[in-house]
N, C-alpha and C. Protein backbone atom coordinates (compact mmCIF):
# COMPACT_ATOMS: atom_id res chain seq x y z
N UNK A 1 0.85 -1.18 0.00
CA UNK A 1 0.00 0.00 0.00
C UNK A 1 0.90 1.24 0.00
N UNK A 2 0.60 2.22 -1.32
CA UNK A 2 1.40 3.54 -1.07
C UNK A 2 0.60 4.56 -0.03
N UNK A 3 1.27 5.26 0.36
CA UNK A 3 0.32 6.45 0.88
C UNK A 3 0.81 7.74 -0.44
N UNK A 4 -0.78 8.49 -0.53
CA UNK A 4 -0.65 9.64 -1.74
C UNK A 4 -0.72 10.69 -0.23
N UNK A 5 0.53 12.07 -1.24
CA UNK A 5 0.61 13.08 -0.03
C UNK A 5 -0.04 14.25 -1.14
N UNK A 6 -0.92 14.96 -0.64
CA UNK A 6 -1.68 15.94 -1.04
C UNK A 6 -0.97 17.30 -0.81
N UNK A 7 -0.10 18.13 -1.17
CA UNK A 7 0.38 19.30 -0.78
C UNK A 7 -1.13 20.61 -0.78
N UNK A 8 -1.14 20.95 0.65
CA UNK A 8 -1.83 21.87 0.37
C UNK A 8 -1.59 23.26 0.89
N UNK A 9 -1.99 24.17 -0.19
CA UNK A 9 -1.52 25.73 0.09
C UNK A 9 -1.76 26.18 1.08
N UNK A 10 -0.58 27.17 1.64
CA UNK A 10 -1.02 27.44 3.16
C UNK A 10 -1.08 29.19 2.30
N UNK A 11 -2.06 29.83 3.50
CA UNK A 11 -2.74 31.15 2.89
C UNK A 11 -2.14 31.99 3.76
N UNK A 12 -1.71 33.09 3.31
CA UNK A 12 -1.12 34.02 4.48
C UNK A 12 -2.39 34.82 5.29
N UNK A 13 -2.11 35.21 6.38
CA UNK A 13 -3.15 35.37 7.22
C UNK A 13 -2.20 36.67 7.37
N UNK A 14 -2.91 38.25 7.67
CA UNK A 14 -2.62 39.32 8.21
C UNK A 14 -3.20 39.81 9.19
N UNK A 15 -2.13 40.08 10.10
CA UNK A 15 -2.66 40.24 11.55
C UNK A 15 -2.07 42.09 11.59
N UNK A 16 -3.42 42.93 12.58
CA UNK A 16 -3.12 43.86 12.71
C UNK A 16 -1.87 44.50 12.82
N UNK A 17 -1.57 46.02 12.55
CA UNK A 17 -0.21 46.47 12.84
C UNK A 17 -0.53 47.22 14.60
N UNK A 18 0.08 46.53 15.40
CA UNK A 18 -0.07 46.71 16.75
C UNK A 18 0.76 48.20 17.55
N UNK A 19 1.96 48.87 16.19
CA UNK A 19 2.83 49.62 16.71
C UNK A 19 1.95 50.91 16.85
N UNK A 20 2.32 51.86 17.64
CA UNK A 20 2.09 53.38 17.04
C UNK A 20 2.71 54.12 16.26
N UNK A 21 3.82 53.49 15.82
CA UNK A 21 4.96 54.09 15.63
C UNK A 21 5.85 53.51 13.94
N UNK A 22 5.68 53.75 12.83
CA UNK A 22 6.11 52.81 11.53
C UNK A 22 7.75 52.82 12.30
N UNK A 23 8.61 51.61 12.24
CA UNK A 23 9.60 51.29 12.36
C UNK A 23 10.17 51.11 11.26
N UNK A 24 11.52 51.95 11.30
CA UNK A 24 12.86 51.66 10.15
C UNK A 24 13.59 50.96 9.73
N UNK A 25 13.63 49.43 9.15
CA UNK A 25 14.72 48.87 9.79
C UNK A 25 15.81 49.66 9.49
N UNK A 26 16.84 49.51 10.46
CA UNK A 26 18.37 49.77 10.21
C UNK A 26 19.55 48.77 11.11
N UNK A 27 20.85 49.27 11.04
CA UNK A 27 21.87 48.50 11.66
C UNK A 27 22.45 49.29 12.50
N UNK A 28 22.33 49.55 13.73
CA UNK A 28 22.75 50.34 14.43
C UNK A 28 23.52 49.85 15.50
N UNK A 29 24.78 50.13 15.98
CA UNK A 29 25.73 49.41 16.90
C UNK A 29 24.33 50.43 18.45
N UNK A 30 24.41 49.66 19.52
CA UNK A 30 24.16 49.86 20.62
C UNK A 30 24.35 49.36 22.13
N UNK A 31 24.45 49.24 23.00
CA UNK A 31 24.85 48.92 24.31
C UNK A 31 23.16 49.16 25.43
N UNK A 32 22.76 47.85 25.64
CA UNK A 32 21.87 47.47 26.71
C UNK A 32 22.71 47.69 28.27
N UNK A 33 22.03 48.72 28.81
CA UNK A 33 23.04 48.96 29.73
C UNK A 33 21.82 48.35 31.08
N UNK A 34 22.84 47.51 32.27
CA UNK A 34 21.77 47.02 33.11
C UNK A 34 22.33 46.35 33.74
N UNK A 35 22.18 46.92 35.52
CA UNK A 35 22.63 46.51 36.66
C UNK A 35 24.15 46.94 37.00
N UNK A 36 24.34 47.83 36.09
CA UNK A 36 26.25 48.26 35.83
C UNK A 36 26.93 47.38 35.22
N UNK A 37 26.23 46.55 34.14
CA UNK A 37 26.98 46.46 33.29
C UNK A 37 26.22 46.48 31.91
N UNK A 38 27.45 46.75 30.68
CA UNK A 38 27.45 46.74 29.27
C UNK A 38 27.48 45.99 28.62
N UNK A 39 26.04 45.72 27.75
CA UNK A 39 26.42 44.13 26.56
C UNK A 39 26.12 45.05 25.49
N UNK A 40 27.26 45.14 24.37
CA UNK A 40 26.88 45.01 22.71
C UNK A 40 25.61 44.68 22.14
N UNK A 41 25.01 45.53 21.41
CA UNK A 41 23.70 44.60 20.95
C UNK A 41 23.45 45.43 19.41
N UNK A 42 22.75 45.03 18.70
CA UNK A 42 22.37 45.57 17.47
C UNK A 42 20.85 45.90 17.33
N UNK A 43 20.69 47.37 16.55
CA UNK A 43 19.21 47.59 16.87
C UNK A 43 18.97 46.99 15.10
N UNK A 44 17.75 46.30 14.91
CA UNK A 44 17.63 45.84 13.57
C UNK A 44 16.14 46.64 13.34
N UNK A 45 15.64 47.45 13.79
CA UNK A 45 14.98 48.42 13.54
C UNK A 45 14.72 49.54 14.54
N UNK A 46 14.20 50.55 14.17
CA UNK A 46 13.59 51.52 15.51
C UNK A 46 12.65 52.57 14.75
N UNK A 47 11.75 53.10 15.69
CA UNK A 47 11.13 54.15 15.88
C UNK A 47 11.23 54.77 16.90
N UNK A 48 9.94 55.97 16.91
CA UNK A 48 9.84 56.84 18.05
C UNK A 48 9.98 56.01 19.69
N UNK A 49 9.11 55.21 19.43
CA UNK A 49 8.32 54.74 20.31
C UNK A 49 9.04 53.12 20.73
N UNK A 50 9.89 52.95 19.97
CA UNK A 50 10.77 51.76 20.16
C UNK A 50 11.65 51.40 19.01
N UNK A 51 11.89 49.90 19.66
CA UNK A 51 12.99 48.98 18.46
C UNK A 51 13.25 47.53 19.00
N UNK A 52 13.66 47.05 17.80
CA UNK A 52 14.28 45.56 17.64
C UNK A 52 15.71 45.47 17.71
N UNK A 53 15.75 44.62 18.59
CA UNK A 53 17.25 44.71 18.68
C UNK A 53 17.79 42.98 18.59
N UNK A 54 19.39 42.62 18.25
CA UNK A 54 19.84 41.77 18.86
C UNK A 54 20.51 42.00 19.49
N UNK A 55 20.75 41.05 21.03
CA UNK A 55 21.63 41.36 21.93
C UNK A 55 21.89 39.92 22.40
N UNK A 56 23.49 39.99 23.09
CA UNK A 56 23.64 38.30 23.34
C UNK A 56 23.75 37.84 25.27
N UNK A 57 22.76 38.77 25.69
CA UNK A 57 22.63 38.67 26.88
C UNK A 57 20.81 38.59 26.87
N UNK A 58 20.37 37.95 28.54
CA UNK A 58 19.62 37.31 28.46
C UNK A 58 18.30 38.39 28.87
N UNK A 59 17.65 38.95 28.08
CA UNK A 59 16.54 39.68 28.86
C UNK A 59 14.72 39.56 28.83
N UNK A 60 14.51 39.79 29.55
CA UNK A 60 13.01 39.00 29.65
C UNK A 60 12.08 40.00 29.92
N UNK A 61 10.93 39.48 29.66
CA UNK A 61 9.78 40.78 29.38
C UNK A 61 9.49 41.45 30.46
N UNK A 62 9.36 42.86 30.48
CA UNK A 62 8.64 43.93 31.46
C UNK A 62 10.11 44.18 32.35
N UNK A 63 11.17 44.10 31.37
CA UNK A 63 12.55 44.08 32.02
C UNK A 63 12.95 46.02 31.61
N UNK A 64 13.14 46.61 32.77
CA UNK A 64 13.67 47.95 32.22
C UNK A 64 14.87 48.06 32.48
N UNK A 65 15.20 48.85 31.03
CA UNK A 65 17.09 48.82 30.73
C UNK A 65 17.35 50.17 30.33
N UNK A 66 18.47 50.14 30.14
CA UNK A 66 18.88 51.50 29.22
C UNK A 66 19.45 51.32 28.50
N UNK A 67 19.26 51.75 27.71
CA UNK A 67 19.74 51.78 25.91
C UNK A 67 20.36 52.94 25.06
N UNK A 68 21.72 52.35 25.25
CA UNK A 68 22.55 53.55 24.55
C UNK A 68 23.24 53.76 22.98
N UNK A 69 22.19 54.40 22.36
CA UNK A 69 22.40 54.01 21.01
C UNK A 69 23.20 54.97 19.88
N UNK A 70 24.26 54.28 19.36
CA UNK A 70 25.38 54.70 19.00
C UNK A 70 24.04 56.02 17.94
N UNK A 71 25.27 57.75 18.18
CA UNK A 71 24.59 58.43 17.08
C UNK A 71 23.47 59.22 17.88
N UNK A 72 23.01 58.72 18.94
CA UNK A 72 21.98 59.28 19.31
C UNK A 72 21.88 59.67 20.96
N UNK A 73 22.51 58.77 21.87
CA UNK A 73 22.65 58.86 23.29
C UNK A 73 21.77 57.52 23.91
N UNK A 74 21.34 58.02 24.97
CA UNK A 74 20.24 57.00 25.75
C UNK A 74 19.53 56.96 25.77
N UNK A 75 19.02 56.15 25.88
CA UNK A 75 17.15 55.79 26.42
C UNK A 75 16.35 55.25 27.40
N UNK A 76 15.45 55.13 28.12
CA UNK A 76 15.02 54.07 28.66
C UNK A 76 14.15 53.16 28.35
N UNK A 77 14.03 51.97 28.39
CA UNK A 77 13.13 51.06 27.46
C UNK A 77 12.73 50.51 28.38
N UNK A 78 11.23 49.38 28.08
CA UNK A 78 10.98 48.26 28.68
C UNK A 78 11.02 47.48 27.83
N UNK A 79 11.50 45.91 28.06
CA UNK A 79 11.07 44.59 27.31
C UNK A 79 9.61 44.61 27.36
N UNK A 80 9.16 44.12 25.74
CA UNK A 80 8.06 43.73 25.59
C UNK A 80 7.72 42.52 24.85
N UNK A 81 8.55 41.83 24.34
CA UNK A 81 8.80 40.66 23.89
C UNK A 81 10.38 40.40 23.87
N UNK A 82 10.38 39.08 23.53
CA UNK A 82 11.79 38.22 23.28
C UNK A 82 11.48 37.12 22.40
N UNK A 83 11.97 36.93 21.67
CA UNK A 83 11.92 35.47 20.92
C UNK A 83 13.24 35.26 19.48
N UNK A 84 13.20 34.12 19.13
CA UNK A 84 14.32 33.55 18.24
C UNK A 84 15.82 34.86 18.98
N UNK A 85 16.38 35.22 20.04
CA UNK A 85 17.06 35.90 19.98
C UNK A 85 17.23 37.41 19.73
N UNK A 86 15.96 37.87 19.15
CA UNK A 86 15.63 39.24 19.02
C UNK A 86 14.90 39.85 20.27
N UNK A 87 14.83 40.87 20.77
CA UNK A 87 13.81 41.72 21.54
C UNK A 87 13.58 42.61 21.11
N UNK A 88 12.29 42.87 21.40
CA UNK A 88 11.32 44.29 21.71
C UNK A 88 11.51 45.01 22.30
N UNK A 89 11.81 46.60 22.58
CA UNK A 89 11.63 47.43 23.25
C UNK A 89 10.40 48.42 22.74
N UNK A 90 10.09 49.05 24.24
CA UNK A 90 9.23 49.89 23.98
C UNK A 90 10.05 51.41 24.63
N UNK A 91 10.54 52.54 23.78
CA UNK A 91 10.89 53.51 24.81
C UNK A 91 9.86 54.30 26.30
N UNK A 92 10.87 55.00 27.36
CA UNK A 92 9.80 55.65 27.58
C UNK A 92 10.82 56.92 28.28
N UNK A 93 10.20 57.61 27.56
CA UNK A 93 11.25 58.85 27.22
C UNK A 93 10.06 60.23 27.54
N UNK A 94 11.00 61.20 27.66
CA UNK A 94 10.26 62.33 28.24
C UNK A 94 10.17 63.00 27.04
N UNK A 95 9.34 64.61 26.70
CA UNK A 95 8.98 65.22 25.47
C UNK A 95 10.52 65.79 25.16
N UNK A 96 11.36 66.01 25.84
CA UNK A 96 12.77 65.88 25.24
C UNK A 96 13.24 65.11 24.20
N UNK A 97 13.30 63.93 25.19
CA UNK A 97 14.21 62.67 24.32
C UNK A 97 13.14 62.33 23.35
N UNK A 98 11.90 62.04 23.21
CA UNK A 98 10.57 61.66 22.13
C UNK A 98 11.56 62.85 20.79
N UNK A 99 11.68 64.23 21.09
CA UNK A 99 11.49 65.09 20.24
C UNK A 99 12.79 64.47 19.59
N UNK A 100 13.80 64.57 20.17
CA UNK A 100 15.17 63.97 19.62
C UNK A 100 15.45 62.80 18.93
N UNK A 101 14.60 61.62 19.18
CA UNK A 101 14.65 60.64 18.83
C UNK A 101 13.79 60.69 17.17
N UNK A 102 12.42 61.82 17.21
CA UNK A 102 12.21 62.16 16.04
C UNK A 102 13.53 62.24 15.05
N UNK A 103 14.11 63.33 15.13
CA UNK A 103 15.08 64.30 14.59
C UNK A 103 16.24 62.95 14.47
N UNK A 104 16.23 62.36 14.99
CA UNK A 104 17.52 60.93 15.01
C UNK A 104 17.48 60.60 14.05
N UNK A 105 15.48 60.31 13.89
CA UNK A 105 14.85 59.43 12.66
C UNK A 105 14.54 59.36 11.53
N UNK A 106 14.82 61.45 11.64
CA UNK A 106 14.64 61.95 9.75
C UNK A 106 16.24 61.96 9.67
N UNK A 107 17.18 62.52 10.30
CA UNK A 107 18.60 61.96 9.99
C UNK A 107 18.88 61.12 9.36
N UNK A 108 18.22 59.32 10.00
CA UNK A 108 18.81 58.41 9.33
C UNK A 108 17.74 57.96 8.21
N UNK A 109 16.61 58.61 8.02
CA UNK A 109 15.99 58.38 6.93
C UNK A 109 16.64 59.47 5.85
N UNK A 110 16.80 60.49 5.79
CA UNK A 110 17.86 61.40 4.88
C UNK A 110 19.02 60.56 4.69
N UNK A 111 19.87 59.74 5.49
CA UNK A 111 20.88 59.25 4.98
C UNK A 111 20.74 58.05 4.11
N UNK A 112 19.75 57.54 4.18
CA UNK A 112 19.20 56.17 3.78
C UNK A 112 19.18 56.82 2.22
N UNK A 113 18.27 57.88 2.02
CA UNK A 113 17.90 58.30 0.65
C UNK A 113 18.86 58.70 0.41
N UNK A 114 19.98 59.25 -0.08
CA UNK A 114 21.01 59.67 -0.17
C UNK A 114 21.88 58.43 -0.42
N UNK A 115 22.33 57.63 0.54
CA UNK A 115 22.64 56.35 -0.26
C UNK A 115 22.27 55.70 -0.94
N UNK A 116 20.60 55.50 -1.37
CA UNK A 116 20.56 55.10 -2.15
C UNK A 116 20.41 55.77 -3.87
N UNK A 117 20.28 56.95 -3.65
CA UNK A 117 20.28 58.01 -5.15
C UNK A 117 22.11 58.25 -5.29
N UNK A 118 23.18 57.93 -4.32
CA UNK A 118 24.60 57.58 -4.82
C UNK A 118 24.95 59.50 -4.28
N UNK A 119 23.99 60.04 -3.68
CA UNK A 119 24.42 61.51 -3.54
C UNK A 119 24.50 61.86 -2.28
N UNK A 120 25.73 63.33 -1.99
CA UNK A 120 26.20 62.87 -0.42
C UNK A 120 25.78 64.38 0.11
């Protein structure tokens, strides 16, 4: 007896956009700073209101850190997820740092366009 295998299409399903905030990706060197000490980490996107990062230290949700991100200064964040090695942050920043972190964000969106039209 053979068995027949039926391949069947899997359908993509779209689930709400939960952010307030459209996120950039980018590559940004940064430092999770926490408990007095410094781990290396990479932000693989950000906005106002947060970012994705990798980092190779262990942090877990509703965890508050500080986040010092190359180009821009500090922050304070909470964990809001973790998984495959990436985390979530959510900032929480005063109308200072919010305003700055704007201005961070047309920076590196101006530089983005600019590299890619080859003009400096």
């Amino acid at each position: 007896m053979t068995a027949t295998v039926k391949t069947v299409g899997a359908t993509a399903v779209g689930f709400p956009e939960r952010r307030r905030s459209l996120r950039q990706p980018c590559n940004i060197k940064a430092c999770v700073v926490q408990c007095g000490f410094e781990y290396a980490c990479v932000l693989t996107n950000i906005s106002a209101g947060g970012a994705c990062l990798i980092s190779p230290c262990l942090l877990e949700k509703m965890q508050l850190l500080r986040l010092e991100i190359a180009g821009f200064g500090g922050v304070t964040a909470v964990v809001r997820w973790t998984e495959a090695g990436e985390t979530g942050v959510e900032f929480h920043s005063d109308a200072d740092t919010a305003s700055r972190l704007e201005d961070f964000l047309e920076r590196m969106a101006a530089q983005a366009a600019m590299a890619q039209t080859g003009t400096c």
